[in-house]
Protein backbone atom coordinates (compact mmCIF):
# COMPACT_ATOMS: atom_id res chain seq x y z
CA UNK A 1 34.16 -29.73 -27.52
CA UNK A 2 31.42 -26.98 -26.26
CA UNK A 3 28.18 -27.46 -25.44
CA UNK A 4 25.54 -26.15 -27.48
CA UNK A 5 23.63 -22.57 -25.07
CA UNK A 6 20.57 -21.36 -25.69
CA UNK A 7 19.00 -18.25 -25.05
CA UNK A 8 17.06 -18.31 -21.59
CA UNK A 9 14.52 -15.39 -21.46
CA UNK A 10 13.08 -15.12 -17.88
CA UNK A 11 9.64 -13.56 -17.47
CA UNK A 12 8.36 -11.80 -14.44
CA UNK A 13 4.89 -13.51 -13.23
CA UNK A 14 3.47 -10.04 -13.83
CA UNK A 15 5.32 -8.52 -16.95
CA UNK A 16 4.49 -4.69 -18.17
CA UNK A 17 5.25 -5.92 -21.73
CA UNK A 18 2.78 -8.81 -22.08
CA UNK A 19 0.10 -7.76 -19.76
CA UNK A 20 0.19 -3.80 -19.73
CA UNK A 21 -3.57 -3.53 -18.70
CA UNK A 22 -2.04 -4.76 -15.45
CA UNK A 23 -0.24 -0.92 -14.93
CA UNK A 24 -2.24 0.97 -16.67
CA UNK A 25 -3.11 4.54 -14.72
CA UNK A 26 -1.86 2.93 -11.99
CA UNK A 27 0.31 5.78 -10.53
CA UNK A 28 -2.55 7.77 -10.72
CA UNK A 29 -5.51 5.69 -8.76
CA UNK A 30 -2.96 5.36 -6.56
CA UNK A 31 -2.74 9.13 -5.79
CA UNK A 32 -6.59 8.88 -5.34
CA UNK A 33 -6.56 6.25 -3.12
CA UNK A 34 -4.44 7.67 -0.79
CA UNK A 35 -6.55 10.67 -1.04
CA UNK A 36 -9.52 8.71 -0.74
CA UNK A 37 -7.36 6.52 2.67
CA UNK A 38 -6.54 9.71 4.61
CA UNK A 39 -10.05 10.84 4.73
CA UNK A 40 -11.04 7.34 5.96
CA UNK A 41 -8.44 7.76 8.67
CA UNK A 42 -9.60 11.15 9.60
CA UNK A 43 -12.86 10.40 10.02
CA UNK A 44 -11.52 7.29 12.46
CA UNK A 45 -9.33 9.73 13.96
CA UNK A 46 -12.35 12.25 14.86
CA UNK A 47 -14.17 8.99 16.48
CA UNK A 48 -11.41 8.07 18.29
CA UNK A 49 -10.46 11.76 19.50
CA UNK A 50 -13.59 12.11 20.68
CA UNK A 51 -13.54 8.92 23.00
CA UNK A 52 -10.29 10.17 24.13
CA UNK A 53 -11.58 12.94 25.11
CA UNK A 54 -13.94 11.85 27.35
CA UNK A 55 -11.04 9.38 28.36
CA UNK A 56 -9.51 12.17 29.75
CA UNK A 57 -12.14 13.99 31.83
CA UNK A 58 -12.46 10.04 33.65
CA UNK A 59 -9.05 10.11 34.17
CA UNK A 60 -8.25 13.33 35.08
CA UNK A 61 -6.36 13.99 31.56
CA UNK A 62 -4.22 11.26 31.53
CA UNK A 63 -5.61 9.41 28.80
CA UNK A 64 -5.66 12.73 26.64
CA UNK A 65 -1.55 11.99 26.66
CA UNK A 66 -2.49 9.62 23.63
CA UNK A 67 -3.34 12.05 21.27
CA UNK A 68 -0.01 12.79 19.93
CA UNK A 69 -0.19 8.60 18.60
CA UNK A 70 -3.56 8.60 17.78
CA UNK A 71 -2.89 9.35 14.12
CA UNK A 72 -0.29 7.07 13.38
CA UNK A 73 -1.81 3.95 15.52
CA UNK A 74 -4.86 4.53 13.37
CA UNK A 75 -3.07 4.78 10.07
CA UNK A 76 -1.05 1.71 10.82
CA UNK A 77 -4.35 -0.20 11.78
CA UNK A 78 -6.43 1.23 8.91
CA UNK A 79 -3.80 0.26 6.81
CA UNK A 80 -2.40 -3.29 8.09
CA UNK A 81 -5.87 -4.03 8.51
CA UNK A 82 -7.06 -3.82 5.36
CA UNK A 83 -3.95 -4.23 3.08
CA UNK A 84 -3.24 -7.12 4.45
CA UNK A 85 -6.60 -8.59 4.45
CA UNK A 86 -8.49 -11.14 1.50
CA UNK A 87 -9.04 -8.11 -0.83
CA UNK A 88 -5.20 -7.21 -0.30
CA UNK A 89 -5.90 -3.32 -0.77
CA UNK A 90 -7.25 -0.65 1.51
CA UNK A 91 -10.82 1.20 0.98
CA UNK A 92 -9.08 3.83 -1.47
CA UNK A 93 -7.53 1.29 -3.47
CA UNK A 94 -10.60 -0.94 -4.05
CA UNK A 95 -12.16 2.62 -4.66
CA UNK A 96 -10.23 3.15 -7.36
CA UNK A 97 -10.13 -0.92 -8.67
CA UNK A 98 -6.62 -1.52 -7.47
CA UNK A 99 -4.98 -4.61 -5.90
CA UNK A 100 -1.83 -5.69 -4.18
CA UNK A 101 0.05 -8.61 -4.74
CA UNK A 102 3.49 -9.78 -4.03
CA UNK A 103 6.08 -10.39 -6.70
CA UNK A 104 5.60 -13.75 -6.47
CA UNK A 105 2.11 -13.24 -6.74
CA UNK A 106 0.73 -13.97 -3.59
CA UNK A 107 -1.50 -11.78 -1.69
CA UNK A 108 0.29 -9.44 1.20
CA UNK A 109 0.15 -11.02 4.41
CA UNK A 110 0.19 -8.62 8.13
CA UNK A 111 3.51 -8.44 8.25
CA UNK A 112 3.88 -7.45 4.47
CA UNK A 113 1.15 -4.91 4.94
CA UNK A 114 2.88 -3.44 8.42
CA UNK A 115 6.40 -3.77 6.66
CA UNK A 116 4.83 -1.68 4.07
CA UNK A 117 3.02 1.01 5.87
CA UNK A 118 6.25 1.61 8.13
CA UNK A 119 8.59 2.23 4.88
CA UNK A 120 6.16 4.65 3.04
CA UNK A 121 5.66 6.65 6.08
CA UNK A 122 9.60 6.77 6.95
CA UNK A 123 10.27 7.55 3.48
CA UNK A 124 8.10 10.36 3.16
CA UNK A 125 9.07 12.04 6.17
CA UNK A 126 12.67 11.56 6.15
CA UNK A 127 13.08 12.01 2.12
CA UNK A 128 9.89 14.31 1.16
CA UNK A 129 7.14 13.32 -1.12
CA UNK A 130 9.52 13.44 -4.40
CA UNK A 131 10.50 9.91 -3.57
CA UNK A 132 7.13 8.54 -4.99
CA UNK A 133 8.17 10.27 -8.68
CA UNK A 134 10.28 6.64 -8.65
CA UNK A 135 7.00 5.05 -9.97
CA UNK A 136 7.40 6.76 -13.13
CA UNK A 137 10.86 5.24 -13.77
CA UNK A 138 10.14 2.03 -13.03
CA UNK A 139 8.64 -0.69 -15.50
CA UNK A 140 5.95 -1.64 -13.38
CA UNK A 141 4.88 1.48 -11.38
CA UNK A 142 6.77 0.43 -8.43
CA UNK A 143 7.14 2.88 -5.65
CA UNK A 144 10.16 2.95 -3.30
CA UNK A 145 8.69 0.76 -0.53
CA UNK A 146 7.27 -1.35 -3.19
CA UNK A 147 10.54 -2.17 -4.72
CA UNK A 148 12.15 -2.43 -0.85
CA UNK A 149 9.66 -5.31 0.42
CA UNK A 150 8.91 -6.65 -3.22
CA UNK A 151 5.16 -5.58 -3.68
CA UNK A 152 3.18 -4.79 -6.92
CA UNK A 153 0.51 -2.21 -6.92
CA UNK A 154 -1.66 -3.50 -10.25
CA UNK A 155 -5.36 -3.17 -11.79
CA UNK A 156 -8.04 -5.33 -9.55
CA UNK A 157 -10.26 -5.89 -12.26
CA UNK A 158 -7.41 -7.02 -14.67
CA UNK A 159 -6.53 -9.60 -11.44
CA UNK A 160 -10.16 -10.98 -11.32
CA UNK A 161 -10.28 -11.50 -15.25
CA UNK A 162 -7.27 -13.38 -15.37
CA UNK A 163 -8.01 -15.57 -11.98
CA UNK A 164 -5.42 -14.21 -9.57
């Protein structure tokens, strides 16, 4: 005797197909953001430098040894700090009315946000800026590191609308 099967369809919590506002121009904001995120970090970075430098006349150049960090401390800071804050997205993303959520849809925690940061950055250096053409393959504009740690990259104002 066999058992009667039905069809079991399972839905993502954030599917392209029944909520496409979600995704939509997302690869591009995105692009701005970042834009919009390096210049924020530069203009930390020219704070900071500065402070160093004076560092380094106190202690007779020592602290000017930092510099070669300085960047990537910041970005990781700038970054952690704000990703993986209550807005869960960075100055350039709320710029541009985007929001970060995990698949699961909770918001990114610290680690999430440093896991993040760290993958991007390692991908782009050790595989070139092509890598991030991935979002245009994938159903819901994930990006290599967002597919590694299981992050979505989706429309804020979509988010607030529907309560999440």
């Amino acid at each position: 005797m066999t058992r009667p099967t039905r069809e079991i369809t399972i839905r993502h919590l954030f599917d392209p197909a029944l909520e496409p506002d979600l995704f939509e121009q997302v690869l591009s904001r995105r692009a701005m953001a970042y834009v919009f995120d390096v210049i924020g970090v530069s203009v930390l970075w020219l704070m900071a430098a500065v402070v160093v430098f004076f560092l380094g006349i106190a202690t007779f150049g020592l602290a000017w040894l930092i510099y070669p960090a300085l960047w990537p401390i910041l970005g990781v800071l700038y970054t952690v700090g704000t990703l993986g804050g209550p807005e869960s997205a960075t100055p350039g993303m709320r710029a541009m009315g985007l929001s970060m959520r995990t698949t699961d849809g909770r918001r990114p925690d610290g680690l999430t946000a440093l896991m993040h940061v760290v993958i991007f950055y390692a991908l782009s250096v050790a595989l070139t800026p092509l890598i991030h053409l991935v979002g245009l393959f994938t159903e819901r504009r994930q990006l290599l590191q967002d597919l590694a740690i299981g992050v979505l990259v989706m429309d804020a104002r979509v988010l607030a609308l529907t309560g999440r």
